[in-house]
Protein backbone atom coordinates (compact mmCIF):
# COMPACT_ATOMS: atom_id res chain seq x y z
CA UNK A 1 193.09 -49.08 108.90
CA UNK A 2 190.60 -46.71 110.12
CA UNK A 3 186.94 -48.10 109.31
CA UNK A 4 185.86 -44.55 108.87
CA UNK A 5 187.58 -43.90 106.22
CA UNK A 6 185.52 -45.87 103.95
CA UNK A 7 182.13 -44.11 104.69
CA UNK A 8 180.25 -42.09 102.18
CA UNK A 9 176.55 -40.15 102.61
CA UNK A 10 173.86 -42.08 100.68
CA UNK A 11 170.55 -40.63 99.84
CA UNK A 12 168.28 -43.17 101.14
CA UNK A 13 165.88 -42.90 98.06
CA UNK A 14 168.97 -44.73 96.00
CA UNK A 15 168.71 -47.69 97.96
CA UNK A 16 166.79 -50.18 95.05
CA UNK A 17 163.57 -51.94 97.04
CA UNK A 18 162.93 -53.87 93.43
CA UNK A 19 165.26 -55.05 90.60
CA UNK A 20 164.75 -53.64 87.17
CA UNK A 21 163.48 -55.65 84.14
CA UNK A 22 164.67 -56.77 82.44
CA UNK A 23 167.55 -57.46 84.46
CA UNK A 24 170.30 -56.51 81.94
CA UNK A 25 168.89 -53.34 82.00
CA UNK A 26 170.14 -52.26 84.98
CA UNK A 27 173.23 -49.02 84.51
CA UNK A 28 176.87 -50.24 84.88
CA UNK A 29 178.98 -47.60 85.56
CA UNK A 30 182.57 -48.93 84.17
CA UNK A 31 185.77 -47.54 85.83
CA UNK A 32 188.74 -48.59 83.51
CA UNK A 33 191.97 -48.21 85.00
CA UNK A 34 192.92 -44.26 85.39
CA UNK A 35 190.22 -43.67 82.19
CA UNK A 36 187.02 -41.24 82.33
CA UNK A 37 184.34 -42.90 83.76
CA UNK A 38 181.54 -44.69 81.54
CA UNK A 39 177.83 -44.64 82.31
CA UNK A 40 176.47 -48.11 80.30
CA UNK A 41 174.07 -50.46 80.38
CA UNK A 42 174.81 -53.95 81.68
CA UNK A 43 173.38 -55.40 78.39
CA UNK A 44 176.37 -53.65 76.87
CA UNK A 45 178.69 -55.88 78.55
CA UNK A 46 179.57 -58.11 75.13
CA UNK A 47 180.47 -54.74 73.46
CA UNK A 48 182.87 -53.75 76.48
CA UNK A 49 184.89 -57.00 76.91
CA UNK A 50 187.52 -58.79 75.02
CA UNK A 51 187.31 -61.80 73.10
CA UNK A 52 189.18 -64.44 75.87
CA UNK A 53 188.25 -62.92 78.74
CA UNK A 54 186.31 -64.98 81.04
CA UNK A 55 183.59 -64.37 83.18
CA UNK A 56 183.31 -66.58 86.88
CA UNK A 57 180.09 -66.90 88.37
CA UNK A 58 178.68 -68.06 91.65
CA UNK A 59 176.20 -71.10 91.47
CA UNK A 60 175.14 -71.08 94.90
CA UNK A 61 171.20 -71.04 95.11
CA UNK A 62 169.36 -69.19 98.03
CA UNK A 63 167.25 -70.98 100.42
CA UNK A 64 164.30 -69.65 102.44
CA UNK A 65 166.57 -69.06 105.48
CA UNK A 66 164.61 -66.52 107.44
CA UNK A 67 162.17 -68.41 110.24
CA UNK A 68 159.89 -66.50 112.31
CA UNK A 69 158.68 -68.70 115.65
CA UNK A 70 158.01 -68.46 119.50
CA UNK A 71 159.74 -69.90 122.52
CA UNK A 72 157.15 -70.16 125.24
CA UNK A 73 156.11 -66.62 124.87
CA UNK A 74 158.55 -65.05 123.53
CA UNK A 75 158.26 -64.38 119.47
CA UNK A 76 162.05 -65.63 117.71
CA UNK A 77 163.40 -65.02 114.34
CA UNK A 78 166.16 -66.84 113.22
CA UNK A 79 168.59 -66.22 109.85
CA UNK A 80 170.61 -69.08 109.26
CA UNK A 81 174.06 -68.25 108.21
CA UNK A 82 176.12 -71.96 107.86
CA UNK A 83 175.41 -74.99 107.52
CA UNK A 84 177.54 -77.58 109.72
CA UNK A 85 175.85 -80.70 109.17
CA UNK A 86 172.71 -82.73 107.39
CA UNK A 87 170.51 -81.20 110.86
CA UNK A 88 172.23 -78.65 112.28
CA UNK A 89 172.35 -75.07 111.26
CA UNK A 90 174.15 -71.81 112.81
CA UNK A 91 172.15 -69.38 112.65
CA UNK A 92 171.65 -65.79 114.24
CA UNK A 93 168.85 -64.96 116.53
CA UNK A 94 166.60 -62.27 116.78
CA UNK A 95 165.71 -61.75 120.77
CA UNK A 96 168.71 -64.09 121.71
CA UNK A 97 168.19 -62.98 125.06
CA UNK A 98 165.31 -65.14 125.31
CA UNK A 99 166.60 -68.21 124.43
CA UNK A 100 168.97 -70.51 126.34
CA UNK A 101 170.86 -73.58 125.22
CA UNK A 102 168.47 -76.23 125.28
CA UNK A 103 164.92 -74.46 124.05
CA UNK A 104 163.14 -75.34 121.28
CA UNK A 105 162.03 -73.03 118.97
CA UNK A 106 158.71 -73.28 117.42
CA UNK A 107 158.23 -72.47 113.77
CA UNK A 108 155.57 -72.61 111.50
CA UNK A 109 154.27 -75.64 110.00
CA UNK A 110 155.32 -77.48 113.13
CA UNK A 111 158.80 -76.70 112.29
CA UNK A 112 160.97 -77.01 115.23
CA UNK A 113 165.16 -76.89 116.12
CA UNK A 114 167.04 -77.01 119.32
CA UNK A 115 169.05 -74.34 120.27
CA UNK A 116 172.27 -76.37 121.32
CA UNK A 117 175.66 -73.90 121.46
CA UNK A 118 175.76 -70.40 121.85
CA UNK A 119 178.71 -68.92 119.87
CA UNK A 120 180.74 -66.37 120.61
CA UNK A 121 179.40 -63.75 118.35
CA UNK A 122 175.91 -64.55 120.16
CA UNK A 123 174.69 -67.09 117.15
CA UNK A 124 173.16 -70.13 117.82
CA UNK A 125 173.46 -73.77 116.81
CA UNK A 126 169.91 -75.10 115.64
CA UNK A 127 169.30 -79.05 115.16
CA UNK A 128 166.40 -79.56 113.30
CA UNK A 129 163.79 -82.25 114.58
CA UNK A 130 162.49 -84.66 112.52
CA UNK A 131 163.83 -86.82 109.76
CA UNK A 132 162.57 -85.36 106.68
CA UNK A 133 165.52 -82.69 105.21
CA UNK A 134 165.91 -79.60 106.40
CA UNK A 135 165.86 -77.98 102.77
CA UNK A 136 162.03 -79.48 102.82
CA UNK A 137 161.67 -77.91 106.10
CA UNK A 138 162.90 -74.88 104.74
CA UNK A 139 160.40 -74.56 102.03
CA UNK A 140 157.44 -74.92 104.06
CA UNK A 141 158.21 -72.52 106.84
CA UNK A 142 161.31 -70.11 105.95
CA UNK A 143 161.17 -67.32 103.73
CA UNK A 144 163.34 -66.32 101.21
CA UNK A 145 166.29 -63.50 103.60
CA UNK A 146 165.95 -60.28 101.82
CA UNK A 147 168.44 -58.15 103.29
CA UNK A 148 167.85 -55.71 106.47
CA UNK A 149 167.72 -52.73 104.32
CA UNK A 150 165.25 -53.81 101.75
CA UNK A 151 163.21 -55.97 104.78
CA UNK A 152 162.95 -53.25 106.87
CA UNK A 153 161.37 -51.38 104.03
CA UNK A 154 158.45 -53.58 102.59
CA UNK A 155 157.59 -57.28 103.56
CA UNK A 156 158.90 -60.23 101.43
CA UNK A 157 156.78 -61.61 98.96
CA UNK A 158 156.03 -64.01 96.07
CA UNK A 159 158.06 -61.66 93.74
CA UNK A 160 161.03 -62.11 95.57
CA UNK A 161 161.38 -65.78 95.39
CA UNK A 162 162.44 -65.24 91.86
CA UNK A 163 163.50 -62.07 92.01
CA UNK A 164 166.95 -62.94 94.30
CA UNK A 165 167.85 -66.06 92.67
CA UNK A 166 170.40 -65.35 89.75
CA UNK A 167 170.24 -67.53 86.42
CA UNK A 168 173.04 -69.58 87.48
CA UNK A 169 171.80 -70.51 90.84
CA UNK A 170 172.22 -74.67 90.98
CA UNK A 171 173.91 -75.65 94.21
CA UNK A 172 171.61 -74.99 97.70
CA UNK A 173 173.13 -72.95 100.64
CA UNK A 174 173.27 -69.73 100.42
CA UNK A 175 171.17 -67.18 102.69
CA UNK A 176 171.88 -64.26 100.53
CA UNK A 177 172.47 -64.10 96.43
CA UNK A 178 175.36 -63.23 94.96
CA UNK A 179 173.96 -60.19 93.42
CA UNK A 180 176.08 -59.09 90.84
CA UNK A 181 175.02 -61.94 88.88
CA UNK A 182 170.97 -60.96 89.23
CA UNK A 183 171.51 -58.31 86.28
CA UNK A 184 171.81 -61.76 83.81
CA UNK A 185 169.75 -62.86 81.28
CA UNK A 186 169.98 -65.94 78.58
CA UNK A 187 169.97 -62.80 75.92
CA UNK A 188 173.13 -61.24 77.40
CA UNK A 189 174.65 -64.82 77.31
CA UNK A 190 174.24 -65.51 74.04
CA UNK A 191 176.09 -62.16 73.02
CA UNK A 192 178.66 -62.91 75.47
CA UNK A 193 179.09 -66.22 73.87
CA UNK A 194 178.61 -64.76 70.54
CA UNK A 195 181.67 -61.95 71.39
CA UNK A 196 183.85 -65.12 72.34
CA UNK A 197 183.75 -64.37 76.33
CA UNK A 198 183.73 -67.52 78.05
CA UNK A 199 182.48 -68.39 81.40
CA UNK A 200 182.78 -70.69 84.86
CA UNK A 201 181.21 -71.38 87.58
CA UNK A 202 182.45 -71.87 91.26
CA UNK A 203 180.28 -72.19 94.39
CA UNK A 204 180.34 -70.17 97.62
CA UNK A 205 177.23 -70.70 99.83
CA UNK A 206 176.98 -66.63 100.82
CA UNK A 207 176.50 -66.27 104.75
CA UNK A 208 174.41 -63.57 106.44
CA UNK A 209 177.39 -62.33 108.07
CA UNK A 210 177.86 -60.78 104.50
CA UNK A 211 174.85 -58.26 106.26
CA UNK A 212 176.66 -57.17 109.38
CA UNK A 213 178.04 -54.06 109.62
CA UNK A 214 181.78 -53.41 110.95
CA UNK A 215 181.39 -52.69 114.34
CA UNK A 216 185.28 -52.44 115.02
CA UNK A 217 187.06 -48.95 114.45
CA UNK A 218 190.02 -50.65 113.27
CA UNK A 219 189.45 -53.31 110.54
CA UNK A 220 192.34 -54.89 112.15
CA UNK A 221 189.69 -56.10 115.51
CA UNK A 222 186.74 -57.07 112.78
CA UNK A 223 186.57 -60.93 112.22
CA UNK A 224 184.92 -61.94 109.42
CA UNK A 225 182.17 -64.81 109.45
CA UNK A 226 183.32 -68.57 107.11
CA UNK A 227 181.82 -69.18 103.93
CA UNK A 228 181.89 -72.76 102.53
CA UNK A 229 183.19 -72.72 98.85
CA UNK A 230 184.25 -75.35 96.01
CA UNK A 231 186.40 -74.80 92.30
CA UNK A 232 186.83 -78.01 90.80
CA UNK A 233 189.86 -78.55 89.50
CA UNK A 234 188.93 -78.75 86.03
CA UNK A 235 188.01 -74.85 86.56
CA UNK A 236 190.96 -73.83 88.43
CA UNK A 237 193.50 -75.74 85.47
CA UNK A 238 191.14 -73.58 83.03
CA UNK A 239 191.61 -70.07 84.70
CA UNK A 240 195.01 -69.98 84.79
CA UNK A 241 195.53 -71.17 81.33
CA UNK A 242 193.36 -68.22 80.55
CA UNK A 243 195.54 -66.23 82.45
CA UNK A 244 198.73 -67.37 81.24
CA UNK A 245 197.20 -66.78 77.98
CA UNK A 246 197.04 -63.04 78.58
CA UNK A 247 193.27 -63.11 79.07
CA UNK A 248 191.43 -61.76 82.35
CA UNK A 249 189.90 -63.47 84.40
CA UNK A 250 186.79 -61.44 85.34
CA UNK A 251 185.15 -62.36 89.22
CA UNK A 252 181.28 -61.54 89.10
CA UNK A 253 180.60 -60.63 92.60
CA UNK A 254 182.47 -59.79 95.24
CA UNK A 255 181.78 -63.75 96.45
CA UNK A 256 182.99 -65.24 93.51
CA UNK A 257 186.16 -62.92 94.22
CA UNK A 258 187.00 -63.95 97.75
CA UNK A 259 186.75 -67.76 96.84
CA UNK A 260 189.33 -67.38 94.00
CA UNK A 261 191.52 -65.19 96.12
CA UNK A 262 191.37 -67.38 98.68
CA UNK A 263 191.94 -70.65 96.17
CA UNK A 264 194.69 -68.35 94.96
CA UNK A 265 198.47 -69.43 96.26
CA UNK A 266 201.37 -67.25 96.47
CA UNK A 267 202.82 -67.96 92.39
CA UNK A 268 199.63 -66.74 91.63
CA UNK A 269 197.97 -69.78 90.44
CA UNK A 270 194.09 -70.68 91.33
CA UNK A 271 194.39 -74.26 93.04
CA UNK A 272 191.17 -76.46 94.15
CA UNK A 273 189.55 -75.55 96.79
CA UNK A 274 186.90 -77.57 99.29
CA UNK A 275 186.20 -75.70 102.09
CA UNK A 276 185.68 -72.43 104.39
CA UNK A 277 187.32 -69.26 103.55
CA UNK A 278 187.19 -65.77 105.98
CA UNK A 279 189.25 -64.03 104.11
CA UNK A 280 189.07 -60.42 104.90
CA UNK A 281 190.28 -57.75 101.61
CA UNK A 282 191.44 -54.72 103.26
CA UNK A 283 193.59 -52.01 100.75
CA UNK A 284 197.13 -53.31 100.91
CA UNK A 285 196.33 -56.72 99.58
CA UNK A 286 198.01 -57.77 96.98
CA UNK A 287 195.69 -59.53 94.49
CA UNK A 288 196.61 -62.98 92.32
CA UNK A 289 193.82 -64.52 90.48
CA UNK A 290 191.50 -61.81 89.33
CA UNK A 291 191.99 -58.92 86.65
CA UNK A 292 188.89 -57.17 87.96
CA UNK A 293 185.41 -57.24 89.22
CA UNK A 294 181.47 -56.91 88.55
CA UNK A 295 179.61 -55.40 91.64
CA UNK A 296 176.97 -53.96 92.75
CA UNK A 297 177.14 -51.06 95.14
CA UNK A 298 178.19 -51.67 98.57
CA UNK A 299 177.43 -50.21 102.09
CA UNK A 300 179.11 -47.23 103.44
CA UNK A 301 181.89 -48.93 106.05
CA UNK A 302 181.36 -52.18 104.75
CA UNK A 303 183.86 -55.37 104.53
CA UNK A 304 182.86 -55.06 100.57
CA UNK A 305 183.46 -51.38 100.20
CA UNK A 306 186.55 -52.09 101.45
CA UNK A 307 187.28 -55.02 98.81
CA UNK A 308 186.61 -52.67 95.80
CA UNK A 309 188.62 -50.18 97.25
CA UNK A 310 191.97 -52.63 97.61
CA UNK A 311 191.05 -53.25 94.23
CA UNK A 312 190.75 -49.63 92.99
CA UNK A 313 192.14 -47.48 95.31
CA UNK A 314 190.54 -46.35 98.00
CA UNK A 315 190.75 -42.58 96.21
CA UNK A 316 189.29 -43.91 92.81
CA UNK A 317 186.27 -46.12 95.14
CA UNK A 318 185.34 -43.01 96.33
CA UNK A 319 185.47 -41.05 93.21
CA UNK A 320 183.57 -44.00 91.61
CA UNK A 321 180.43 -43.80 94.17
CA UNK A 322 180.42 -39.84 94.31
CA UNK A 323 180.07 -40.31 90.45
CA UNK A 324 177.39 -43.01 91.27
CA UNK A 325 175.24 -41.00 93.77
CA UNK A 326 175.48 -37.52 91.63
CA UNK A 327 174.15 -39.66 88.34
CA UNK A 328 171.46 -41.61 90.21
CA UNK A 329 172.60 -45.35 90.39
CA UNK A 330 170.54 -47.76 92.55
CA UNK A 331 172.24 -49.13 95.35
CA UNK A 332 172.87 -52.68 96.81
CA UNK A 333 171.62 -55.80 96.06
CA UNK A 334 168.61 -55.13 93.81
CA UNK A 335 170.32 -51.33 92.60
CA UNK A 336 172.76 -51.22 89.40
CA UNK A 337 175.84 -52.66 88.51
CA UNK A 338 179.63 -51.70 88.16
CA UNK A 339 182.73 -53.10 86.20
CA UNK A 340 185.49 -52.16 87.76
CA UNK A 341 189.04 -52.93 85.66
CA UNK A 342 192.00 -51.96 87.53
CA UNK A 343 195.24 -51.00 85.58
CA UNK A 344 197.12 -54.25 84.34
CA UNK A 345 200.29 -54.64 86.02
């Protein structure tokens, strides 16, 4: 499919350089099947769903990723994007062109990583000197990896080291938060519980490929970056009883979606999963695990806009984010919320 035809015009005053607070205050715009569109709250979210339906969340818990240093002269930044062992990172490089395989990169706190393999999408692999863990590295030089289009806006501070971790965030490894679930509080848990909505937890350590844009202008020649992910199987055994119950199964986030697609086998049933996933959502795709999705609001041309849109209907997406932009949602990953419920087959 073209990649064109999922762009849209967005004011550039909507894009959300802070989170509100509380967090459940944030607006969710709900799109329910072929129904008028809803302007809520997210702290309405017990009132909206059904008794049985269940929530999945992403654990995954960011780590200060982002590393500013020098090699010789020459001033490096470096995201990391996957881990691939207990010392070696990939990672993408900021002035690549100054760095061959072999440097080493210099970063605060006398930080420093080899730069051993360059990759074919110009990333680096980065071995970590030293024996003391690279999370403990992490903390004393990296900083937490705001996207590009809040970065390049205002500088990261202390408010953002709580600010982009989500409620649930438990398991280390991801260098970007699975934002949908930032709009939770313990207050909009306890009515959830209260309404009978139950909730689990899977893990997929977000990359910052999730940040490139689609360069291709066919999404048949983009490749998508892997993502390490986990379901136990004590989750997976309880989705699809839910399911087979009748009840939805409700991804938050557009990660927490991917993983249980991609866990997902062709019956439709959720099996365990331990291990990378690429998978790429394009309209077309024929979903089996999830009954719909809480998101935030994606990037014009993006691999995400495109998700919601196999979801929705590329029509209905679009109809959803002029609807969006005319009422004054905030965008991406510190902007407001959507629940998006397609029409149950």
């Amino acid at each position: 499919m073209r990649v064109d035809l999922f762009d849209f015009e967005l004011p550039q005053e909507l894009i959300a350089l802070r989170p509100v607070s509380p967090r459940d205050s944030a607006k969710m715009l709900v799109a329910d099947g072929d129904a008028a569109f809803a302007d809520r709250r997210v702290s309405d979210l017990a009132d909206i769903l059904e008794p049985g339906d269940v929530l999945v969340f992403n654990d995954t818990r960011v780590i200060p990723a982002q590393l500013e240093g020098t090699r010789g002269e020459a001033r490096i930044g470096a995201t990391l994007h996957k881990r691939i062992d207990l010392r070696r990172w990939q990672a993408f490089i900021r002035n690549a062109k100054r760095v061959k395989e072999g440097d080493v990169i210099q970063f605060a706190h006398s930080v420093r990583a080899v730069a051993e393999a360059r990759h074919k999408d110009g990333s680096f692999t980065l071995n970590f000197e030293g024996d003391e863990p690279v999370e403990i590295l992490l903390e004393r030089a990296g900083q937490m990896p705001l996207p590009p289009y809040i970065a390049g806006k205002r500088p990261t501070d202390e408010r953002d080291k709580q600010d982009y971790q989500t409620i649930f965030a438990k398991e280390d490894g991801a260098v970007a938060a699975p934002t949908a679930s930032l709009h939770f509080t313990q207050g909009l848990l306890d009515a959830l519980d209260a309404r009978g909505v139950l909730r689990e937890t899977i893990t997929l350590h977000v990359g910052a490929g999730t940040f490139l844009p689609v360069k291709a202008d066919d999404t048949e020649d983009h490749q998508m970056h892997a993502e390490w992910g986990r379901i136990e199987p004590a989750v997976a055994d309880r989705l699809n009883a839910a399911r087979a119950n009748g009840n939805r199964v409700i991804a938050v986030g557009t990660t927490s979606l991917r993983l249980l697609e991609s866990a997902a086998n062709d019956r439709n049933i959720i099996e365990p999963f331990n291990g990378d996933t690429s998978i790429f959502i394009t309209p077309g795709y024929r979903f089996k695990a999830v009954d719909g999705l809480m998101t935030n609001f994606h990037l014009p041309k993006s691999t995400l806009f495109m998700l919601v849109s196999a979801l929705m209907g590329q029509e209905r997406m679009q109809a959803v984010y002029g609807h969006a932009i005319s009422n004054g949602y905030r965008f991406y990953s510190y902007g407001d919320s959507s629940l998006l419920l397609p029409n149950r087959k």
